[in-house]
N, C-alpha and C. Protein backbone atom coordinates (compact mmCIF):
# COMPACT_ATOMS: atom_id res chain seq x y z
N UNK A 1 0.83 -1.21 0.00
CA UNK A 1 0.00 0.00 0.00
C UNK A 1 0.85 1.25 0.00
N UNK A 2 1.64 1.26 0.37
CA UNK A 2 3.26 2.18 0.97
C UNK A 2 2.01 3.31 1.66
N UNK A 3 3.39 4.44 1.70
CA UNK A 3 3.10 5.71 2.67
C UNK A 3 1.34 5.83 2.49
N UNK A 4 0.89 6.30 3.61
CA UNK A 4 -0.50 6.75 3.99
C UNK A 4 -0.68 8.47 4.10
N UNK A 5 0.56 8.91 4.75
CA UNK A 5 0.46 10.45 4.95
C UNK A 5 0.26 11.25 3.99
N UNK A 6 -0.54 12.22 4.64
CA UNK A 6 -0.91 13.38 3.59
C UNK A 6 0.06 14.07 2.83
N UNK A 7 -0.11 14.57 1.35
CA UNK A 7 0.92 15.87 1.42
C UNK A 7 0.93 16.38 2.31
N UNK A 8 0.58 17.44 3.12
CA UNK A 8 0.25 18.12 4.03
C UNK A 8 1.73 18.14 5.16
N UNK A 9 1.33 16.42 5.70
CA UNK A 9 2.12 16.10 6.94
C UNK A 9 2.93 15.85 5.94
N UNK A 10 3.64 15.15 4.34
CA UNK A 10 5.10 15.30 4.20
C UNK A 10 5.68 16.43 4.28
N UNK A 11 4.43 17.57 3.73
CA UNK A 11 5.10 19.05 4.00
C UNK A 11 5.87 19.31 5.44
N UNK A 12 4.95 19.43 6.02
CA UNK A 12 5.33 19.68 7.44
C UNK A 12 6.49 19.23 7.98
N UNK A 13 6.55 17.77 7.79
CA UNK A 13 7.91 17.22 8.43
C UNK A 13 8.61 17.97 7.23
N UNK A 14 9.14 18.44 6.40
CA UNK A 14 10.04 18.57 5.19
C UNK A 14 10.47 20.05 6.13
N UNK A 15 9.28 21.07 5.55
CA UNK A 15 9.36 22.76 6.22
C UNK A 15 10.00 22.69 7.84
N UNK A 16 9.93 21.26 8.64
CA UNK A 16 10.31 21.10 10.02
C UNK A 16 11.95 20.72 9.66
N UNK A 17 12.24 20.34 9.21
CA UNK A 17 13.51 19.93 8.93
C UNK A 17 14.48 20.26 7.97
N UNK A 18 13.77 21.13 7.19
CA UNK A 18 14.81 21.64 6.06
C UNK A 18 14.65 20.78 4.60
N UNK A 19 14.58 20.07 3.95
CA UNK A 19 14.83 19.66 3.29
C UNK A 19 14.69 17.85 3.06
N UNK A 20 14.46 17.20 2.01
CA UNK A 20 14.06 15.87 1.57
C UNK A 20 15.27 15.17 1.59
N UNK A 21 15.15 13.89 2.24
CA UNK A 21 16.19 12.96 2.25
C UNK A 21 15.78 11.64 2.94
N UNK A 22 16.38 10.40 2.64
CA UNK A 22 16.01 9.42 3.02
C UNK A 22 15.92 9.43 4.61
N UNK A 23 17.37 9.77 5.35
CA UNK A 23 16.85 9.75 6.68
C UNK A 23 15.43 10.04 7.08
N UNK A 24 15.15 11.40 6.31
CA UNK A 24 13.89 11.86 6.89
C UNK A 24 12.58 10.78 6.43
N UNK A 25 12.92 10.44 5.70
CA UNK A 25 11.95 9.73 5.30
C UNK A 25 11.40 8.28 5.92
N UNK A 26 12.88 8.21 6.38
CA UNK A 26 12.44 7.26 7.23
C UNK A 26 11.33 7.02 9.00
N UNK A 27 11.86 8.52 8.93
CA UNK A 27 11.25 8.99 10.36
C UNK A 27 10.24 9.39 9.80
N UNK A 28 9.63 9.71 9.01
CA UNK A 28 8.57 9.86 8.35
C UNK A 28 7.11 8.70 8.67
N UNK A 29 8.14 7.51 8.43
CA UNK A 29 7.45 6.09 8.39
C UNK A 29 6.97 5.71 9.83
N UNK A 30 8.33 5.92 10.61
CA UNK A 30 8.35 5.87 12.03
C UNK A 30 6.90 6.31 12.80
N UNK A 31 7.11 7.62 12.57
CA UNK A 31 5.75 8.73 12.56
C UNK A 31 4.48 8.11 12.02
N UNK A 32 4.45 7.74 11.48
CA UNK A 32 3.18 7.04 10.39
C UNK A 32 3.03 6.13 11.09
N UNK A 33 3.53 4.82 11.57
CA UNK A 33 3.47 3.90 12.54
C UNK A 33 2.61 4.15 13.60
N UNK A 34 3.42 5.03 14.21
CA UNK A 34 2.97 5.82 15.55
C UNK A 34 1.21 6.23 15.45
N UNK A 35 1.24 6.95 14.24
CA UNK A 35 -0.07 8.01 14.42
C UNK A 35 -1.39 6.40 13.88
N UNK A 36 -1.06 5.18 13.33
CA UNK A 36 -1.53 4.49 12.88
C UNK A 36 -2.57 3.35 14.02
N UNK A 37 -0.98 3.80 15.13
CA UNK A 37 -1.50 2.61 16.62
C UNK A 37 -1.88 3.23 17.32
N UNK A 38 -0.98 4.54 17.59
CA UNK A 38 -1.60 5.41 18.54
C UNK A 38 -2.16 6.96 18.71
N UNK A 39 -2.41 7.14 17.61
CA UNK A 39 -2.15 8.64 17.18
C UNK A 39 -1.93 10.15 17.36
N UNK A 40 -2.34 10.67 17.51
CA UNK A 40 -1.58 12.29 18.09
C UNK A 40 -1.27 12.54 19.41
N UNK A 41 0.09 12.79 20.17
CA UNK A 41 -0.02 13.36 21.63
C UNK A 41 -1.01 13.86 21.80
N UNK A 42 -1.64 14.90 20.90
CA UNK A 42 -2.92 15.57 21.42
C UNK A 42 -4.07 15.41 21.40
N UNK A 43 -4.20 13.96 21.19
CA UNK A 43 -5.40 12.98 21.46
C UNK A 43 -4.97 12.00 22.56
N UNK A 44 -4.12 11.87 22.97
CA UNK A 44 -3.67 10.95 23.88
C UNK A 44 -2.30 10.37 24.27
N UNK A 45 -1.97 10.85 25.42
CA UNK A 45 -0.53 11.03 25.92
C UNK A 45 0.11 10.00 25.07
N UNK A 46 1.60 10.41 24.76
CA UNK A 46 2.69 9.52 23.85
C UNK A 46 3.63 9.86 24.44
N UNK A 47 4.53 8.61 24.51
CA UNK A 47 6.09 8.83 24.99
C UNK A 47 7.00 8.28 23.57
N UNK A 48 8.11 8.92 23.13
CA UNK A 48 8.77 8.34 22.16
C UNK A 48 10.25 8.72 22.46
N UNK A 49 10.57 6.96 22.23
CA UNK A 49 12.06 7.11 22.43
C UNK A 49 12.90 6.50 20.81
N UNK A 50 14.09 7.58 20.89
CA UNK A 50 14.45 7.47 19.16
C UNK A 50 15.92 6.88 19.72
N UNK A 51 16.60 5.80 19.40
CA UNK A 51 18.07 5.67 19.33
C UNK A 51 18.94 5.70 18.49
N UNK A 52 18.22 6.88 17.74
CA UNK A 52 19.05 7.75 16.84
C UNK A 52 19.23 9.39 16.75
N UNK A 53 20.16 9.75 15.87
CA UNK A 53 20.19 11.14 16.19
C UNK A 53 19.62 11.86 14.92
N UNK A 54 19.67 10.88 13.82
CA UNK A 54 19.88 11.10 12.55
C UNK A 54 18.20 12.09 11.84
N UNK A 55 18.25 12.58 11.03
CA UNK A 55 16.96 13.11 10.63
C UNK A 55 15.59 12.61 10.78
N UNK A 56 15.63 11.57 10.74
CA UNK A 56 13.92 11.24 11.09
C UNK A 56 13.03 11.79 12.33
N UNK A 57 14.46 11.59 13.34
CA UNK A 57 14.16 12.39 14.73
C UNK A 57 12.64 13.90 14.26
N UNK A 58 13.20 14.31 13.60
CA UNK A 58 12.86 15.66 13.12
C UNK A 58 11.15 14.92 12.54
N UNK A 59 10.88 14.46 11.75
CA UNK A 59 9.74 13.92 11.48
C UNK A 59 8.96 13.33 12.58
N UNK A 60 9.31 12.88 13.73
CA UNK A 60 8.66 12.04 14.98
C UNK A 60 7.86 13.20 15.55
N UNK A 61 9.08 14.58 15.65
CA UNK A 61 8.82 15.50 16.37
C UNK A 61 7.93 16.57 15.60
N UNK A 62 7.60 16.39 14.03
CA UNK A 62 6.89 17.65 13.26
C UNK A 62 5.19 16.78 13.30
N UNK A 63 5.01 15.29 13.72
CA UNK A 63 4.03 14.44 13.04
C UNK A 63 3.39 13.90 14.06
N UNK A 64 4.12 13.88 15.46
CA UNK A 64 3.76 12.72 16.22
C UNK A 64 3.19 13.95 17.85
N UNK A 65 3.81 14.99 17.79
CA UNK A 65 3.52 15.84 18.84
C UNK A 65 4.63 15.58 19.67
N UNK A 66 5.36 14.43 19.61
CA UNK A 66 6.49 14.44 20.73
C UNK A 66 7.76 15.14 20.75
N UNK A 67 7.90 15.86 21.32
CA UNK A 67 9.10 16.90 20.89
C UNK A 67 10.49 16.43 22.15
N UNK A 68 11.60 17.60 21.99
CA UNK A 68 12.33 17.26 23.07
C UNK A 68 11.89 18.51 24.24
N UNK A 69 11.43 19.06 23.96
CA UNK A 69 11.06 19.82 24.57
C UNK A 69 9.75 19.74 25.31
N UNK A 70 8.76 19.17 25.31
CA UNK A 70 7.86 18.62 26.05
C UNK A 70 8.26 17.59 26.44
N UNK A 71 9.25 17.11 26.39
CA UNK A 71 9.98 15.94 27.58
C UNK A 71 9.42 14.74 27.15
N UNK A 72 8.48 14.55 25.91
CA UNK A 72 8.18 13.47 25.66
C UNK A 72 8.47 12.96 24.28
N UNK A 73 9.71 13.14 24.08
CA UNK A 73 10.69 12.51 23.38
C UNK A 73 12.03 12.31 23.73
N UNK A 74 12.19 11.22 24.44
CA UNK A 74 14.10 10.61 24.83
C UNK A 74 14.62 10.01 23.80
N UNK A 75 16.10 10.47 23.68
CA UNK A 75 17.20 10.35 22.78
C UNK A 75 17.73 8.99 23.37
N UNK A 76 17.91 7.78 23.40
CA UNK A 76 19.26 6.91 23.38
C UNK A 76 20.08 6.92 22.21
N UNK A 77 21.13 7.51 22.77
CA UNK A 77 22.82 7.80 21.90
C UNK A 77 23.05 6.23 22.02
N UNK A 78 22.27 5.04 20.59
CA UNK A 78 22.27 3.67 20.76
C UNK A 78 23.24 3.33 19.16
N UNK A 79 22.76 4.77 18.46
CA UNK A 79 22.84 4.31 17.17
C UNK A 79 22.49 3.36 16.19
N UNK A 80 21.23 2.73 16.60
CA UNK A 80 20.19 2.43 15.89
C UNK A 80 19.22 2.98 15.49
N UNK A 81 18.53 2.39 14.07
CA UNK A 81 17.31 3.04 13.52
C UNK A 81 16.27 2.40 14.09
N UNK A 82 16.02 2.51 15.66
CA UNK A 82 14.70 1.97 15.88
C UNK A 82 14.25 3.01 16.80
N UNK A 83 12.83 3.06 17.08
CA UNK A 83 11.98 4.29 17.43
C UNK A 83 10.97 3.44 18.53
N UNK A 84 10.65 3.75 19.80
CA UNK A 84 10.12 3.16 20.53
C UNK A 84 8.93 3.90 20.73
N UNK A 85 7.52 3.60 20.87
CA UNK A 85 6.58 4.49 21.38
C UNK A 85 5.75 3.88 22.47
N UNK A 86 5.18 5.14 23.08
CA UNK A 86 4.13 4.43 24.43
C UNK A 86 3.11 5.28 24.50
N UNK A 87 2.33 4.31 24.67
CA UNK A 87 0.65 5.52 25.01
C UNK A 87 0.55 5.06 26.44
N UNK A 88 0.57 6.60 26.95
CA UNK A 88 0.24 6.07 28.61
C UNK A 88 -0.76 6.02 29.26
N UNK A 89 -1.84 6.19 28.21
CA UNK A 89 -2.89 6.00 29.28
C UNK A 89 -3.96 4.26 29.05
N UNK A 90 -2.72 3.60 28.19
CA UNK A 90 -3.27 2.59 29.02
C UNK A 90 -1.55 1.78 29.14
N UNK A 91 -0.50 1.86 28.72
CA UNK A 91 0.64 1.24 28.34
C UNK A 91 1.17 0.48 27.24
N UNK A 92 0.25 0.93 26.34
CA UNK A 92 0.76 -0.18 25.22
C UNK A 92 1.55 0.53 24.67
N UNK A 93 2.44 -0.72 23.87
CA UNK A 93 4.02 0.06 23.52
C UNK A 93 4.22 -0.96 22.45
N UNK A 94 5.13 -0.56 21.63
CA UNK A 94 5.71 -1.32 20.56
C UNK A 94 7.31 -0.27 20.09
N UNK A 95 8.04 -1.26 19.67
CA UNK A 95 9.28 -0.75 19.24
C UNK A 95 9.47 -1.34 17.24
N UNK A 96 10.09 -0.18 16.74
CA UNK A 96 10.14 -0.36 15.14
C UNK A 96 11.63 -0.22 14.79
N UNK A 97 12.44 -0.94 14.43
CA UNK A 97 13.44 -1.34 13.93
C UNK A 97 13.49 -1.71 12.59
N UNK A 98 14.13 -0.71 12.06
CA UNK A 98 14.51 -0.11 10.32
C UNK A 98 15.44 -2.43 10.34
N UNK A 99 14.34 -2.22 8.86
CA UNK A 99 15.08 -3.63 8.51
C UNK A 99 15.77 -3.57 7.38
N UNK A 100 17.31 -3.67 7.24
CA UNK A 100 18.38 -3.33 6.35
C UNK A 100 17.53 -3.81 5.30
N UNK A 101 16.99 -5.07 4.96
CA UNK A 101 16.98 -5.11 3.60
C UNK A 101 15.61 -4.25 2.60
N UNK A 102 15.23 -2.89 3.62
CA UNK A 102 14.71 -2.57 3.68
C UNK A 102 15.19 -1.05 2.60
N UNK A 103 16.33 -1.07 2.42
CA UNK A 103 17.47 0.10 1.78
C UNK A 103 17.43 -0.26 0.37
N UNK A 104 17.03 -1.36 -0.21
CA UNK A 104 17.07 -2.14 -1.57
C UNK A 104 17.92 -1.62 -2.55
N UNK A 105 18.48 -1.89 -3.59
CA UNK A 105 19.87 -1.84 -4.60
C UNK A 105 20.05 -0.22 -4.14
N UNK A 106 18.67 0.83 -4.45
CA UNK A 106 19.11 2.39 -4.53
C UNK A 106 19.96 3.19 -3.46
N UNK A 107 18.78 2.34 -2.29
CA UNK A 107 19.63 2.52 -0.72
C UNK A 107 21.17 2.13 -0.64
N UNK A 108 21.13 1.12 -0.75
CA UNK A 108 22.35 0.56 -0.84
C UNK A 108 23.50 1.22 -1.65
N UNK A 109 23.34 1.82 -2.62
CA UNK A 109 24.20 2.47 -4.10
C UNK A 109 24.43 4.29 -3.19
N UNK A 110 23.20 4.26 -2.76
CA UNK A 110 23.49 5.63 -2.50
C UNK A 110 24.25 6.02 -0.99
N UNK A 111 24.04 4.89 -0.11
CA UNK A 111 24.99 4.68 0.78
C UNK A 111 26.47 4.65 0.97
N UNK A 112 26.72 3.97 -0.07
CA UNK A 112 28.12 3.75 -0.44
C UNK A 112 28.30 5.14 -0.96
N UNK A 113 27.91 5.74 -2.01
CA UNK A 113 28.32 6.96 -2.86
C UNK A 113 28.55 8.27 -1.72
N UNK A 114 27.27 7.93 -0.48
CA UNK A 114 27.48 9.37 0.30
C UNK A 114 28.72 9.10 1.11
N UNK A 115 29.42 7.93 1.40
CA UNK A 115 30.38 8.00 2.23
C UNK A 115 31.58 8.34 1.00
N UNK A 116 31.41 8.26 -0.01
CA UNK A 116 32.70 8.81 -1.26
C UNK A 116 32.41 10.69 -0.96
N UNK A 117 31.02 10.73 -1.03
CA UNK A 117 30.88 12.12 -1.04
C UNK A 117 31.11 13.09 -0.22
N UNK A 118 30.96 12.60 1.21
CA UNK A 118 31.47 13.14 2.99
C UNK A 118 32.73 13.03 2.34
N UNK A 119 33.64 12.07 2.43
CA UNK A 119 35.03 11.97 1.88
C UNK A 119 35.59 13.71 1.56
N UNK A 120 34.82 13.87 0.79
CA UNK A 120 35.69 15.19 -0.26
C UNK A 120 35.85 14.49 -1.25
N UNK A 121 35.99 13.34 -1.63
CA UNK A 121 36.79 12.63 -2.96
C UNK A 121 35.91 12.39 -4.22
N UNK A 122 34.31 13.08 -4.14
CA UNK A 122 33.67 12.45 -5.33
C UNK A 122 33.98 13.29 -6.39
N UNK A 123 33.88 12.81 -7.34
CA UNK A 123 33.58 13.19 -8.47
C UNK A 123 32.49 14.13 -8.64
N UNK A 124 32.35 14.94 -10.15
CA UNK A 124 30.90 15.62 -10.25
C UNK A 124 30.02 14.25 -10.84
N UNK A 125 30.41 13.21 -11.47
CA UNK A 125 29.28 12.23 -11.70
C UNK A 125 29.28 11.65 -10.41
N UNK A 126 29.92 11.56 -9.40
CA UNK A 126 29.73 10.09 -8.70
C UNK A 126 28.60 11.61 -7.93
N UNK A 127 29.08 12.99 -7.53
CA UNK A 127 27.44 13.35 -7.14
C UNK A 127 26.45 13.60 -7.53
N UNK A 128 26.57 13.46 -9.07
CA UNK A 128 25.22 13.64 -9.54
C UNK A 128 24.60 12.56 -9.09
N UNK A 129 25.39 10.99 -9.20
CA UNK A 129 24.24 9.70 -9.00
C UNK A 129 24.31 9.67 -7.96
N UNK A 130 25.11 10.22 -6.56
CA UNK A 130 24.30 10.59 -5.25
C UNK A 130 22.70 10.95 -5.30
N UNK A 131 22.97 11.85 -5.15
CA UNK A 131 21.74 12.31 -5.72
C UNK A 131 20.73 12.26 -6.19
N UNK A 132 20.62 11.58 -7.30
CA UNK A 132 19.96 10.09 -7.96
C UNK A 132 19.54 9.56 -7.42
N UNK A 133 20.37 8.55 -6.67
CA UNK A 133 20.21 7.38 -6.00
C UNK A 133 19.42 7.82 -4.47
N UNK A 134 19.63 8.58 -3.97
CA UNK A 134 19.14 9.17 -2.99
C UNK A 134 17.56 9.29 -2.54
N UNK A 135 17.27 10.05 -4.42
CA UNK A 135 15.80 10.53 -4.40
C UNK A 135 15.31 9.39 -4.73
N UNK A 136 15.97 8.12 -5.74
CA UNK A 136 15.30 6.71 -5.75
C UNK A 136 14.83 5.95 -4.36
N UNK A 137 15.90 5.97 -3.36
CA UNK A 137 16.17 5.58 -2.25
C UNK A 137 15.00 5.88 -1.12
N UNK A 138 14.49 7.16 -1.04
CA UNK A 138 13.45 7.98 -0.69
C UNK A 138 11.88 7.80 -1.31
N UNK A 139 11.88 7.14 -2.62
CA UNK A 139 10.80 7.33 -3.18
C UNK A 139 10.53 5.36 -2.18
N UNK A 140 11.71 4.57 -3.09
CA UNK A 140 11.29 3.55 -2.49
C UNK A 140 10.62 3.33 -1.02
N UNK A 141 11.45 4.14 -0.02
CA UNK A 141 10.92 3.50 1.39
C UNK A 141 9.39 4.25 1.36
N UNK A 142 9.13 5.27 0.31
CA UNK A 142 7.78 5.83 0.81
C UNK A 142 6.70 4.54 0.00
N UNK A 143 7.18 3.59 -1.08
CA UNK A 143 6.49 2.81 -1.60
C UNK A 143 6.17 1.55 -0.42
N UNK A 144 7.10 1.26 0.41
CA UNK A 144 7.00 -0.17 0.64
C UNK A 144 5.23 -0.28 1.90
N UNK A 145 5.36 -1.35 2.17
CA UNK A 145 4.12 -1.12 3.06
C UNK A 145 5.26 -1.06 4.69
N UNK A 146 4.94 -0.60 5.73
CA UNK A 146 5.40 -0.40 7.23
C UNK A 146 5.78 -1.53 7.41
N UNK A 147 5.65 -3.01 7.09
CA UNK A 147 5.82 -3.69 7.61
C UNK A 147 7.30 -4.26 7.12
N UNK A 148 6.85 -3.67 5.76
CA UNK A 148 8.55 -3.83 4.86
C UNK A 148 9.41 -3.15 5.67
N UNK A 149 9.41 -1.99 6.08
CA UNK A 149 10.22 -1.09 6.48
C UNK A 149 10.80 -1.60 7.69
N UNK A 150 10.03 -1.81 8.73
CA UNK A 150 10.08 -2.34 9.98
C UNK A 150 10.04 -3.34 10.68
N UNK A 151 10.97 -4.27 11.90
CA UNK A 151 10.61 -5.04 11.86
C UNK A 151 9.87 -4.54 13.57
N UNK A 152 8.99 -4.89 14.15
CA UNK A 152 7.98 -4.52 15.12
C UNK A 152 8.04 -5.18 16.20
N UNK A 153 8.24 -5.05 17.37
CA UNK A 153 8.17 -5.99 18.54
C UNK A 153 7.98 -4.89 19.94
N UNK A 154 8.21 -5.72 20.83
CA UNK A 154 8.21 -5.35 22.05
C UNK A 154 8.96 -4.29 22.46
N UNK A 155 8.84 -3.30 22.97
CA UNK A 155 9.34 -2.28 23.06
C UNK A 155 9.75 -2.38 24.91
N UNK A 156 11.01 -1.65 25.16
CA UNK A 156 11.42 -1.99 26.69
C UNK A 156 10.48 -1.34 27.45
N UNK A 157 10.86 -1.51 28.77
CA UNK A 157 9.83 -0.83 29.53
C UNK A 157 9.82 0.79 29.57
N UNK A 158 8.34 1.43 29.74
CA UNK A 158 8.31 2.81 29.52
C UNK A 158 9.18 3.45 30.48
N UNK A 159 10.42 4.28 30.09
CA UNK A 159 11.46 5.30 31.18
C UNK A 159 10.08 6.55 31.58
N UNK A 160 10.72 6.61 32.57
CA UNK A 160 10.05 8.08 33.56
C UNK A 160 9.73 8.80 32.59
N UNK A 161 8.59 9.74 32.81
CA UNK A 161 8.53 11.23 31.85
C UNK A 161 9.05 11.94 32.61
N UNK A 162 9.08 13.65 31.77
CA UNK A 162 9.86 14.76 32.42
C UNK A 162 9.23 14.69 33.80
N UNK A 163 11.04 15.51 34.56
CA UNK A 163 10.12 15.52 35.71
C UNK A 163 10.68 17.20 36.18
N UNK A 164 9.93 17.88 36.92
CA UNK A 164 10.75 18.99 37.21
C UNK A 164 11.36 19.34 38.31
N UNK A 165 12.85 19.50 38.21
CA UNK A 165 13.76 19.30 39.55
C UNK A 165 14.52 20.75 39.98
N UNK A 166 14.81 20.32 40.88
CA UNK A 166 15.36 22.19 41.51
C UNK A 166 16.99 22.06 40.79
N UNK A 167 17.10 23.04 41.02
CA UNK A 167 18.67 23.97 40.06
C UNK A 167 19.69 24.18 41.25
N UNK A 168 20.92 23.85 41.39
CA UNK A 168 22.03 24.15 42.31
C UNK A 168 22.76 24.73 41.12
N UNK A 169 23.51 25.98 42.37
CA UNK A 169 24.72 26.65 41.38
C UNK A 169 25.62 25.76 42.04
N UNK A 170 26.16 25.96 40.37
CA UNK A 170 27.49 25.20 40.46
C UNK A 170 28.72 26.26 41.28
N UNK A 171 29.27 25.19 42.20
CA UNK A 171 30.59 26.49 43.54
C UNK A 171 31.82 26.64 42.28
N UNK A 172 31.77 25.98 41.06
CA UNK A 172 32.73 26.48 40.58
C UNK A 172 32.94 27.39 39.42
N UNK A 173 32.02 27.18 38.68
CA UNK A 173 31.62 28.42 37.38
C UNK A 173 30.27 29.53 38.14
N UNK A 174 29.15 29.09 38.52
CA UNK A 174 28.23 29.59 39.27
C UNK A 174 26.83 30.12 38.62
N UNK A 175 27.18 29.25 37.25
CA UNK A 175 25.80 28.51 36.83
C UNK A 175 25.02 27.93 37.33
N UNK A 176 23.35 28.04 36.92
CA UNK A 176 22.62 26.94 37.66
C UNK A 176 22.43 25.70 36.98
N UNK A 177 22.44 24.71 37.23
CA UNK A 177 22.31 23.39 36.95
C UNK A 177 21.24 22.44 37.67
N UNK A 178 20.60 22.07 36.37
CA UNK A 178 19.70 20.80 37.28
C UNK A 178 20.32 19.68 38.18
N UNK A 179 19.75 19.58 39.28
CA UNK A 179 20.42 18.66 40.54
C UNK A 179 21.11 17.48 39.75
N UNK A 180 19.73 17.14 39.25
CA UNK A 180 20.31 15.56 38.77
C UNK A 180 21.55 15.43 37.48
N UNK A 181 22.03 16.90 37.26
CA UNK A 181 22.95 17.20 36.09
C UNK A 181 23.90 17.48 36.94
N UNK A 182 24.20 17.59 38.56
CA UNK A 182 25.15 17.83 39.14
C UNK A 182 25.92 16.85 40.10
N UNK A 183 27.17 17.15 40.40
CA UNK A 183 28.30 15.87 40.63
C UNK A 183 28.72 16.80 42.05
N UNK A 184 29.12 15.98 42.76
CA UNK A 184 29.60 16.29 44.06
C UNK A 184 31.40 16.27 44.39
N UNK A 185 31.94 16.81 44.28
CA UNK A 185 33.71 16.42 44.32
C UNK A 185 34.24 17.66 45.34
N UNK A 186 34.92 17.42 46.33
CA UNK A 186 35.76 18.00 47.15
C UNK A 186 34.52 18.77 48.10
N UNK A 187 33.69 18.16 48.32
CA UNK A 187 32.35 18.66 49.23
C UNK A 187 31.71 19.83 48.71
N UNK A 188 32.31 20.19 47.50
CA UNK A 188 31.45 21.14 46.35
C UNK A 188 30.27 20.66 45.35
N UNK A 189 29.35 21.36 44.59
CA UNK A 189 28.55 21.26 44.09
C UNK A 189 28.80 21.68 42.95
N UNK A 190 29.22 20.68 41.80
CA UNK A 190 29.69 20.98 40.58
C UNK A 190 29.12 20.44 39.27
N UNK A 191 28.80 21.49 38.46
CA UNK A 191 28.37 20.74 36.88
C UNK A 191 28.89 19.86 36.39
N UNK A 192 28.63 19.42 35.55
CA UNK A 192 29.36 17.81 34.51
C UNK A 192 30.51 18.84 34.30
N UNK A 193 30.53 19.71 33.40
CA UNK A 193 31.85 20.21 32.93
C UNK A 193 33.00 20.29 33.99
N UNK A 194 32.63 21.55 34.67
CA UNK A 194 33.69 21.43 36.12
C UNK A 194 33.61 20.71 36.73
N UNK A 195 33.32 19.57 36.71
CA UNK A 195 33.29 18.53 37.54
C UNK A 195 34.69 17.76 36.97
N UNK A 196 34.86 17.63 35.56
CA UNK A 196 35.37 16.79 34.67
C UNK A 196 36.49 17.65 34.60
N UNK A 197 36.24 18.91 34.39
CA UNK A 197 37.47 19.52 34.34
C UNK A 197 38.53 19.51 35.78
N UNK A 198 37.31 19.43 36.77
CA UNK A 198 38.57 19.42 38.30
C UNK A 198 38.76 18.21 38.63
N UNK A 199 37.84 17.04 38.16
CA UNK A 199 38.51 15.90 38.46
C UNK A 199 39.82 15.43 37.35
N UNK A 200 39.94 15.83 36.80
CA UNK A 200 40.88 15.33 35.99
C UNK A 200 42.16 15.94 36.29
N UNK A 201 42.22 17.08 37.15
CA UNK A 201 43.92 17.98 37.11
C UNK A 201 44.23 17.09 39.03
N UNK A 202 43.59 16.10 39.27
CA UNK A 202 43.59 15.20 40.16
C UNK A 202 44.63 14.60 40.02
């Protein structure tokens, strides 16, 4: 059946993020998932956790209502393409994990070409068929059906939502810092940074 979303919402995630590309597109799908099982934060609380950093992020957050900023979107620095969601008002959850063979010849071609192209070393043809291959790459994952894309399971247990905590200045720069962002060393009250910076001349 592939993609379901409106122009509308590809707009949106696109105008939210700058510009068309497979990453995004993938979070695109992610998003589509989401709004399919559980649909809008603003129909009913959502928690989403992304263990990636990469562009789709940006689509979860233009499509799904979960932002980082309403605290109901957590980052795991996992480096995977999988996207976890939770509706909390009753707990159901599922986790979506990008399935490689899910990238097919274009993905694959244009993968290889963007790491020639980061390089510095391409050619003007090898970026034109970047490029190419890219927008092939993009069209495909919007063709496949979700299930192609993803493989679907159990998602871990739901982490805490935001919570709001009191601020200590730090005794050594004299910033405020959230408690739970602060480290204790030499019976002082210190940020991650000065913390790291005075434990280390240790």
């Amino acid at each position: 059946m592939g993609c379901t979303l409106t122009k509308d919402q590809l707009d949106a995630a696109v105008a939210f993020h700058g510009h068309e590309c497979p990453g995004l597109t993938i979070g695109l799908r992610a998003a589509e998932l989401c709004l399919r099982e559980f649909g809008h934060n603003n129909d009913t609380p959502i928690l989403a956790v992304v263990e990636t950093d990469m562009c789709g992020v940006d689509a979860i957050q233009a499509l799904t209502g979960c932002t980082y900023g309403k605290g109901n979107l957590i980052h795991r620095d996992l480096g995977k393409m999988a996207f976890s969601f939770y509706r909390k008002t009753d707990g159901k959850s599922f986790r979506a994990v990008l399935r490689p063979e899910s990238h097919g010849e274009a993905g694959n071609l244009a993968r290889s070409l963007m790491k020639t192209v980061f390089s510095g070393q391409a050619t003007e043809e090898q970026k034109r068929l970047s490029a190419e291959m890219r927008e092939k790459y993009r069209q495909h994952l919007l063709s496949l059906d979700l299930a192609e894309v993803f493989t679907i399971g159990d998602a871990p247990p739901m982490p805490r939502g935001a919570a709001i905590l009191d601020s200590l200045v730090c005794e050594h720069c004299g910033e405020s810092t959230m408690e739970s962002r602060t480290r204790r060393f030499g019976g002082k009250t210190l940020c991650i940074p000065c913390f790291t910076a005075v434990e280390q001349k240790i």
